[in-house]
Each structure stands twice: as C-alpha cells, then as structure tokens.
Protein backbone atom coordinates (compact mmCIF):
# COMPACT_ATOMS: atom_id res chain seq x y z
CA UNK A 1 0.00 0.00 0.00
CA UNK A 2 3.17 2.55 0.72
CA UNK A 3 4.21 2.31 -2.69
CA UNK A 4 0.32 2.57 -4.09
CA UNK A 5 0.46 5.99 -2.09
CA UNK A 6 3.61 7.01 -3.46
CA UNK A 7 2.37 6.20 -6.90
CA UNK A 8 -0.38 8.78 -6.07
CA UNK A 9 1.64 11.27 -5.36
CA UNK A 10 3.89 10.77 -8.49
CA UNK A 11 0.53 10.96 -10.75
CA UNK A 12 -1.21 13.72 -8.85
CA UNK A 13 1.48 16.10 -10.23
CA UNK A 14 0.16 15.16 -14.23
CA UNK A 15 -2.37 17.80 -15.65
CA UNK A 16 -5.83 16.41 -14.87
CA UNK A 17 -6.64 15.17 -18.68
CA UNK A 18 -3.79 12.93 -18.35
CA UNK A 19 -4.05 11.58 -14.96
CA UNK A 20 -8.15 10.83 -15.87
CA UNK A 21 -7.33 8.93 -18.90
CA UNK A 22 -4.48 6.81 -17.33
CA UNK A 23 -7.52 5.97 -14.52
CA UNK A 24 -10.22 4.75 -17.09
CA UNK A 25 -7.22 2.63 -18.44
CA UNK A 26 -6.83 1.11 -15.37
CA UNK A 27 -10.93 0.78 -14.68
CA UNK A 28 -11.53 -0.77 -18.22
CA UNK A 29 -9.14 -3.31 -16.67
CA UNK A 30 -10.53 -3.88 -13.25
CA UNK A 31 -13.89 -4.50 -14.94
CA UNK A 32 -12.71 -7.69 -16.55
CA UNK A 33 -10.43 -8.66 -14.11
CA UNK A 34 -12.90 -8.20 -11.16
CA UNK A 35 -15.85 -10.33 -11.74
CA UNK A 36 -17.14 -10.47 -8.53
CA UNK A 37 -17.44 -6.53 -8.03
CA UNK A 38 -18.63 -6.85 -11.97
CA UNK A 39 -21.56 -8.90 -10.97
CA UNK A 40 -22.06 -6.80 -8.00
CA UNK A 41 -22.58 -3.73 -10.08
CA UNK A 42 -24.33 -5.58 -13.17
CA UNK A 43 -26.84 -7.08 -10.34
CA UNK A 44 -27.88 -3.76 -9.17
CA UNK A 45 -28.72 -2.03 -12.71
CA UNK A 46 -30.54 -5.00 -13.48
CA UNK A 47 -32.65 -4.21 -10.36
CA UNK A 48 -32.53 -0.52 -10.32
CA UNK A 49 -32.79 -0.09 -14.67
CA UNK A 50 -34.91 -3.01 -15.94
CA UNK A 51 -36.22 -0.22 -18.90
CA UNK A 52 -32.51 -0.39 -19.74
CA UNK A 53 -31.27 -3.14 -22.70
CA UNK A 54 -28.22 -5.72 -21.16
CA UNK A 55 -25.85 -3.69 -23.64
CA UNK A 56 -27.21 -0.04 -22.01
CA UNK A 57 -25.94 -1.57 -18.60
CA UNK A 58 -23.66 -3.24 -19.52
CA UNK A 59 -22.05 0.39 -20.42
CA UNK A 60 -23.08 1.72 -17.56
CA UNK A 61 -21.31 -0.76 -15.51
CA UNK A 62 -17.59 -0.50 -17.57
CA UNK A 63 -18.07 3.26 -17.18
CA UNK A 64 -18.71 2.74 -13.49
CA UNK A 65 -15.43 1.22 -13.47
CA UNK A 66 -13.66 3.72 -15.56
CA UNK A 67 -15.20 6.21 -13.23
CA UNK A 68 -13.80 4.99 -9.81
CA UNK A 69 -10.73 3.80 -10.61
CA UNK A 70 -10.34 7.62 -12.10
CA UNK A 71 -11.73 9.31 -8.74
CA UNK A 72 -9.17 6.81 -6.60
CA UNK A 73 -6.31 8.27 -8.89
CA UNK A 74 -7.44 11.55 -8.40
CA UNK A 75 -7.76 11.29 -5.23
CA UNK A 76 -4.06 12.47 -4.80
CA UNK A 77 -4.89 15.68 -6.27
CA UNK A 78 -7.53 15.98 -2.99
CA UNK A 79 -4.75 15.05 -0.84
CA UNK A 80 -1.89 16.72 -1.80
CA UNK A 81 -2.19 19.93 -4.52
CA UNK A 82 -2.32 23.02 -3.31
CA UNK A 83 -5.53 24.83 -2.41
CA UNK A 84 -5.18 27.27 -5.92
CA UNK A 85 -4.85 24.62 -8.05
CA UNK A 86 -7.76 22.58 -6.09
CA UNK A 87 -9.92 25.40 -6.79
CA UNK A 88 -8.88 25.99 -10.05
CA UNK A 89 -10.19 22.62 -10.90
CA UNK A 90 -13.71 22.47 -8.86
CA UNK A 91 -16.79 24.39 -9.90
CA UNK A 92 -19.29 25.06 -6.70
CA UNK A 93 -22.76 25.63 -7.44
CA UNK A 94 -24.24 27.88 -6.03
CA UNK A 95 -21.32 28.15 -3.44
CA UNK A 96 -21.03 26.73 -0.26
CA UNK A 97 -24.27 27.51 2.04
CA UNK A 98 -21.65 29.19 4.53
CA UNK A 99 -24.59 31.53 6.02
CA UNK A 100 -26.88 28.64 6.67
CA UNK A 101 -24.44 26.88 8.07
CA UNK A 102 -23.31 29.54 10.68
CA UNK A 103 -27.20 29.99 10.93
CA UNK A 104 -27.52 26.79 12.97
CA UNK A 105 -27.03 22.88 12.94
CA UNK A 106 -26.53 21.66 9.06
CA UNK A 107 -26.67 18.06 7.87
CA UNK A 108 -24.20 18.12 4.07
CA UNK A 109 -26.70 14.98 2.50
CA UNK A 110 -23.81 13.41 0.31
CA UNK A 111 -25.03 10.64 -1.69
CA UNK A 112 -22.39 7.80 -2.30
CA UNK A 113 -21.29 9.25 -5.90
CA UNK A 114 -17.82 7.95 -6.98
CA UNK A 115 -16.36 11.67 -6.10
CA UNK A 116 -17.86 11.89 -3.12
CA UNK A 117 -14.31 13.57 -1.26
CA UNK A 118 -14.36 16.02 -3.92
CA UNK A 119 -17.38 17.02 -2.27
CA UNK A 120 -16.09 17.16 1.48
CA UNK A 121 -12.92 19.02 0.13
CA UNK A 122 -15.41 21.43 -1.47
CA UNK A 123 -17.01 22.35 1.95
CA UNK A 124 -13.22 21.86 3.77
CA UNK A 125 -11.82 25.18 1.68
CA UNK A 126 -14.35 27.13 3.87
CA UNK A 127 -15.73 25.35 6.61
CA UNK A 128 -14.92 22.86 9.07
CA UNK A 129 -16.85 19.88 9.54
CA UNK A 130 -17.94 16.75 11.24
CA UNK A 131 -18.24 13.27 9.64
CA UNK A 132 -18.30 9.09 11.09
CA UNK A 133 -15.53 7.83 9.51
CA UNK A 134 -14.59 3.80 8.80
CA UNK A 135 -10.86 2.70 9.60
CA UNK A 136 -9.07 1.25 6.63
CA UNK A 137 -7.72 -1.99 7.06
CA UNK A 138 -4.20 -1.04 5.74
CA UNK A 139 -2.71 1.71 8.77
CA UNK A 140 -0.82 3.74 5.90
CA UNK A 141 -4.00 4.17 3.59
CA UNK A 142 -5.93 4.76 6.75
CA UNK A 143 -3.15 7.66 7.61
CA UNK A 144 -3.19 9.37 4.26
CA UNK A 145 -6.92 9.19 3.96
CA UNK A 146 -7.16 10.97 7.35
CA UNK A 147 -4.66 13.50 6.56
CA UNK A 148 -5.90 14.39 2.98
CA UNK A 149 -9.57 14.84 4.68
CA UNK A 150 -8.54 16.74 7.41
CA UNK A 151 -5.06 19.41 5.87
CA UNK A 152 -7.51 22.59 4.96
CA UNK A 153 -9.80 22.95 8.43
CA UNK A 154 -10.49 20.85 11.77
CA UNK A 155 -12.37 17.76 11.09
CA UNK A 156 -13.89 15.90 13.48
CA UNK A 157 -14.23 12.51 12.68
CA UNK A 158 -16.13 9.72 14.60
CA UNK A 159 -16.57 5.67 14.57
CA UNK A 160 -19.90 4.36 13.58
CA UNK A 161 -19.73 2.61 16.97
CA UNK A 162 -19.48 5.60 18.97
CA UNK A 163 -22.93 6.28 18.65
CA UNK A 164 -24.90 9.41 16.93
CA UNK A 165 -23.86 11.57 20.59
CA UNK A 166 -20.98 12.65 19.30
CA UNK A 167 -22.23 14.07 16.20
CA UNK A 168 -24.90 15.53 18.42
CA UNK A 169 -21.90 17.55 20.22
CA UNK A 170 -20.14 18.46 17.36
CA UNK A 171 -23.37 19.73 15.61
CA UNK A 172 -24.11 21.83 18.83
CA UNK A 173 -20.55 23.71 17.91
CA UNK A 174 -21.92 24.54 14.72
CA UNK A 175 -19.86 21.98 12.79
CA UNK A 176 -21.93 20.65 9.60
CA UNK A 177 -22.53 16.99 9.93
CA UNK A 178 -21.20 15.57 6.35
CA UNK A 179 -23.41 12.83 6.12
CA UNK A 180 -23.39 9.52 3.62
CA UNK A 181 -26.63 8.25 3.94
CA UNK A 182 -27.24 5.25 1.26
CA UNK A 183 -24.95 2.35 2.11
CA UNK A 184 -26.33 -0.90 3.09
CA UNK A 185 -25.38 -0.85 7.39
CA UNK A 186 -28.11 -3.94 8.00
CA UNK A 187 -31.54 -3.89 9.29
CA UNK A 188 -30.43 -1.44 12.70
CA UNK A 189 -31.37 1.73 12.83
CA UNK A 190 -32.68 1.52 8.97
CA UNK A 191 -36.41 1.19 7.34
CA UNK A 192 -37.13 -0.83 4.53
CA UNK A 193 -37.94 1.71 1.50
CA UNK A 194 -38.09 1.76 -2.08
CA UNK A 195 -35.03 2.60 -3.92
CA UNK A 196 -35.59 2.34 -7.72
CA UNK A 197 -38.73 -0.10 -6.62
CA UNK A 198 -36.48 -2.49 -4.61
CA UNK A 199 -36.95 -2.46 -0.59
CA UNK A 200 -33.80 -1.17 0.57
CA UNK A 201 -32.58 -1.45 4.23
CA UNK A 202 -32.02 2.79 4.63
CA UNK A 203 -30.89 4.62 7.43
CA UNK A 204 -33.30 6.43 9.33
CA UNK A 205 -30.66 9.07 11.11
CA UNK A 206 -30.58 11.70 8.32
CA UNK A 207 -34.40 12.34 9.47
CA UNK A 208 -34.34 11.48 13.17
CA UNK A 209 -31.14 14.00 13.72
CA UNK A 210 -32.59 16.68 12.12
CA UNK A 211 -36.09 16.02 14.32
CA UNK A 212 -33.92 16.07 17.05
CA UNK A 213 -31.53 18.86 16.51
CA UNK A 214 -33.93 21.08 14.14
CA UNK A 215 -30.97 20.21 11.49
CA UNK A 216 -31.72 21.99 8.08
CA UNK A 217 -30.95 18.91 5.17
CA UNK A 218 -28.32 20.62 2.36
CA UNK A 219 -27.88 17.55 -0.47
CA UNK A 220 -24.69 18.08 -2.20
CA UNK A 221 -23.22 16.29 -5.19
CA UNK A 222 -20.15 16.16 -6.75
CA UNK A 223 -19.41 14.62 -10.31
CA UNK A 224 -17.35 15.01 -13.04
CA UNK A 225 -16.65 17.91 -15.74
CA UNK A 226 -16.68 16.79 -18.84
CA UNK A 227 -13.18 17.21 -20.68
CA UNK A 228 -11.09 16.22 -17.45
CA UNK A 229 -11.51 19.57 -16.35
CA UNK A 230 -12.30 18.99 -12.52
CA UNK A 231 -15.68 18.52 -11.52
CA UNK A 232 -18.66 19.68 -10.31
CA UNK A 233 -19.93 20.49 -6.47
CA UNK A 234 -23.66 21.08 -6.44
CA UNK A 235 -25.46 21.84 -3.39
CA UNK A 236 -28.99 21.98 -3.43
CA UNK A 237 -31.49 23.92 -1.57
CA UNK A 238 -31.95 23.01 1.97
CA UNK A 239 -35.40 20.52 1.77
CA UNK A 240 -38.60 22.00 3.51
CA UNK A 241 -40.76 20.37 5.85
CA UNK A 242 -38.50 18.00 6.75
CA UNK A 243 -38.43 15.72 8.28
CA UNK A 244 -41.99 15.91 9.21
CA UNK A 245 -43.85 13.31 11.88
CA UNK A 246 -43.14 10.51 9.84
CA UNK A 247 -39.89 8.90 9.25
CA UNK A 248 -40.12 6.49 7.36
CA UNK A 249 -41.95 8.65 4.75
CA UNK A 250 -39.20 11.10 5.39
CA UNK A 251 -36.66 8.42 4.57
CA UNK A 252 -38.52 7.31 1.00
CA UNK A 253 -38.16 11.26 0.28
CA UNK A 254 -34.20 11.10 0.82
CA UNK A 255 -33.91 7.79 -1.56
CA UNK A 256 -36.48 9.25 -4.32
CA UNK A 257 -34.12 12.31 -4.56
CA UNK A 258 -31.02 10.27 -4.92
CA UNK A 259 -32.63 8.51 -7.47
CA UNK A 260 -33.21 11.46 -9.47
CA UNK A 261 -29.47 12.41 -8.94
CA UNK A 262 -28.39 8.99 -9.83
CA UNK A 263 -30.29 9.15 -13.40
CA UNK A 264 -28.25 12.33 -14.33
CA UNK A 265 -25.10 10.65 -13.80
CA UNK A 266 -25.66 6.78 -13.92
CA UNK A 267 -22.24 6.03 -14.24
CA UNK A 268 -20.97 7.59 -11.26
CA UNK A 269 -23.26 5.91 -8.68
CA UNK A 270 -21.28 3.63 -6.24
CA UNK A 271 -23.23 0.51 -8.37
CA UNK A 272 -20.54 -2.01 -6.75
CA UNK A 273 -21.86 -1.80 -2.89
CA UNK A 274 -23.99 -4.14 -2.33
CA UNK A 275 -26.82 -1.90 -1.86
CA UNK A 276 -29.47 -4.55 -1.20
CA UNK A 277 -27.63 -6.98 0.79
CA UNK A 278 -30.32 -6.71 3.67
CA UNK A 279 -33.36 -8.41 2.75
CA UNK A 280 -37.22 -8.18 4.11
CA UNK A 281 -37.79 -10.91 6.35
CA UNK A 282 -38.81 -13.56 3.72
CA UNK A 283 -37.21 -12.68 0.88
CA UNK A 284 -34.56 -14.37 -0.69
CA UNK A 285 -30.93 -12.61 -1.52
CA UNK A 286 -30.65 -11.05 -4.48
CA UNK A 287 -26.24 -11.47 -5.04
C-alpha cells in the first residue's frame, strides 16, 4: 500500500486530462479482471434499470469502473495539490451555504457518488466539519486518507460505533454533519424503502437528527466535468418540511431524490456496494 500511495503522489502532479485517462485505463481493466465486483454492479442495474437493454448496462457498468478507478487516482490531487490549483479545478454551485451553516445545525446529504471527497474538500476550503468515519484496514492508507480529509480545516471525525452523541456535540458547535446516507449498514437503525422499486434497508438518522436537533438537510453532489476539467460540487437547496412526523416517509423522500441524482449521472453511482444486501424478512438474496 506505501508504494500505491507514493504512486499517487507521483501521478497527482500530471495535468488532470492525463491523470483521468491513465484511470479509465486502469478501470476498463478492473472490470474484466474483477468479476465479482462486476456482478455486484451488473446485479444492481438489473434491479434498479430493468427499462434499460443488457448492452445499455452493460455500459453503464464498464463506465462505473472507468469512473472509480479515475476518482481513486485523483484522489491524490484531494490530498496533496495546493488549495489554488484545487480550486482551479472544482466548480461550486451555487457556493457553499456558509450563512446557513453559521445559521444553525446543518446536515451536508452526500449521496455515495464515486467523487464523493471532492465534495467534502469542497465544503473543507471554507468550513470545518464533522463526519463518522470507517478505519481502513491497511494503517498507511488509513493515515493518508485521514490527513488528505482533514489538511484545509479541523475535522472531526467519529466511529460508527461511537454512537450518533458525538455528532450531536459536534453539531451543537456549529460543525456541519457531512453525512453519507445510502450504504447498506443492515436492518439497525434503517427502514425498509423503495429505492428504484427495490426495498432497501435505509438509514433512518438523516431524518431522526434533524427532528432532534432542528438540522436543516443541504444535499450536495459532486461529479465530473466533462473534458477532465475537474468537476462539479452542487449543493442543493436546503429541503422544507423536513423531516416531518413521519420517518419512514421522510426516509422514501431522501432515496427518491437520490434517485433522481443517480439518473443524471448513472455512471458515477457507487453501483458495486452491495446496496441490497439486507433483505425483508422472507425474501430471498438477491447477489
């Protein structure tokens, strides 16, 4: 994994066209070389995009690929350019909501889109932050990641295990909570709700923190420009009448607008989670 990293950090100094290309070389090749992450993905836009022909997503899937192993490679640039030529490469629309932010507690919605830390480095270049974070396996990766998340503002990052009281804290000190909100975590703490038609075992915190806290819900997502030249941080208006007094329909609101985010940029969805690992009682596994 060291020298991984220190390949990074050789390619993050290549112009962005170059070091883009060189990652959808490397995806095309992970997507026949990784079948089990292939059927993964393929699996999931057969559920999600029946209307879709085998071929259609079957493209989708090799430009998912293309996609991530670009965004890992790029990656470097997050971690170690400097902050001008960051910003010379990111587009922010509208801006980052600094004034609702300082206006009281803040949940960043960031839906698992293959550039998601483009996103969090977006909102890093002018405002701290608070996020649960998983520890990598390998200590090095789990060093660098840390440090690349963390070298523009204080981040406060907490385990899943600790509990949502810590976030609770951090959110009281005006910290935005960055929050990922569609990965598969198991049956705890989640409702079963449509996503793209297919029960999906869904968090319930994005809704139940902002009940508690009076959280405002920004969505943000990052994708790609086209022509390698950076990408894109959208943040979206904060939702009204949220989360209301029911959560679960709260929590089918969240999914339907991912969806809608996901069909403007199919490729870039994280297809190879396995989003539906969690069944309803009774029904049989779907990988």
């Amino acid at each position: 994994m060291r020298l991984l990293l220190a390949i990074m950090w050789l390619l993050h100094w290549l112009p962005l066209p170059v070091l883009g290309r060189i990652g959808e070389v490397i995806g095309a090749l992970l997507f026949r070389m990784v079948g089990s992450r292939r059927r993964i993905t393929l699996t999931n836009l057969r559920l999600c995009l029946p209307e879709l022909s085998d071929d259609e997503r079957l493209g989708i899937a090799r430009a998912h690929f293309q996609a991530y192993a670009r965004s890992i490679l790029e990656r470097g640039v997050l971690w170690w350019a400097s902050e001008a030529r960051l910003k010379g490469l990111l587009v922010v629309e509208p801006g980052v909501p600094l004034e609702q932010i300082a206006a009281g507690p803040t949940i960043l919605l960031c839906p698992h889109f293959v550039c998601l830390d483009v996103a969090g480095v977006a909102v890093m270049l002018e405002s701290s932050l608070c996020s649960i974070y998983t520890r990598q396996r390998n200590q090095a990766f789990d060093q660098a990641l840390r440090r690349g998340r963390s070298r523009f503002r204080e981040v406060k990052l907490f385990s899943r295990a600790d509990g949502v009281k810590p976030i609770l804290r951090a959110m009281r000190e005006k910290l935005p909570y960055f929050m990922l909100p569609d990965m598969d975590f198991g049956a705890k703490d989640a409702e079963f709700v449509p996503f793209f038609g297919i029960p999906a075992a869904t968090l319930t915190a994005p809704a139940r923190i902002a009940s508690a806290t009076g959280a405002k819900i920004i969505p943000v997502v990052a994708t790609f420009l086209p022509d390698y030249r950076g990408w894109r941080v959208r943040f979206y208006p904060a939702w009204e009448d949220y989360p209301g007094d029911d959560v679960a329909a709260a929590t089918r609101r969240m999914n339907a607008f991912i969806e809608k985010r996901v069909r403007e940029a199919p490729a870039e969805y994280f297809w190879a989670h396995k989003r539906f690992k969690t069944r309803p009682p009774g029904k049989p596994g779907v990988y």
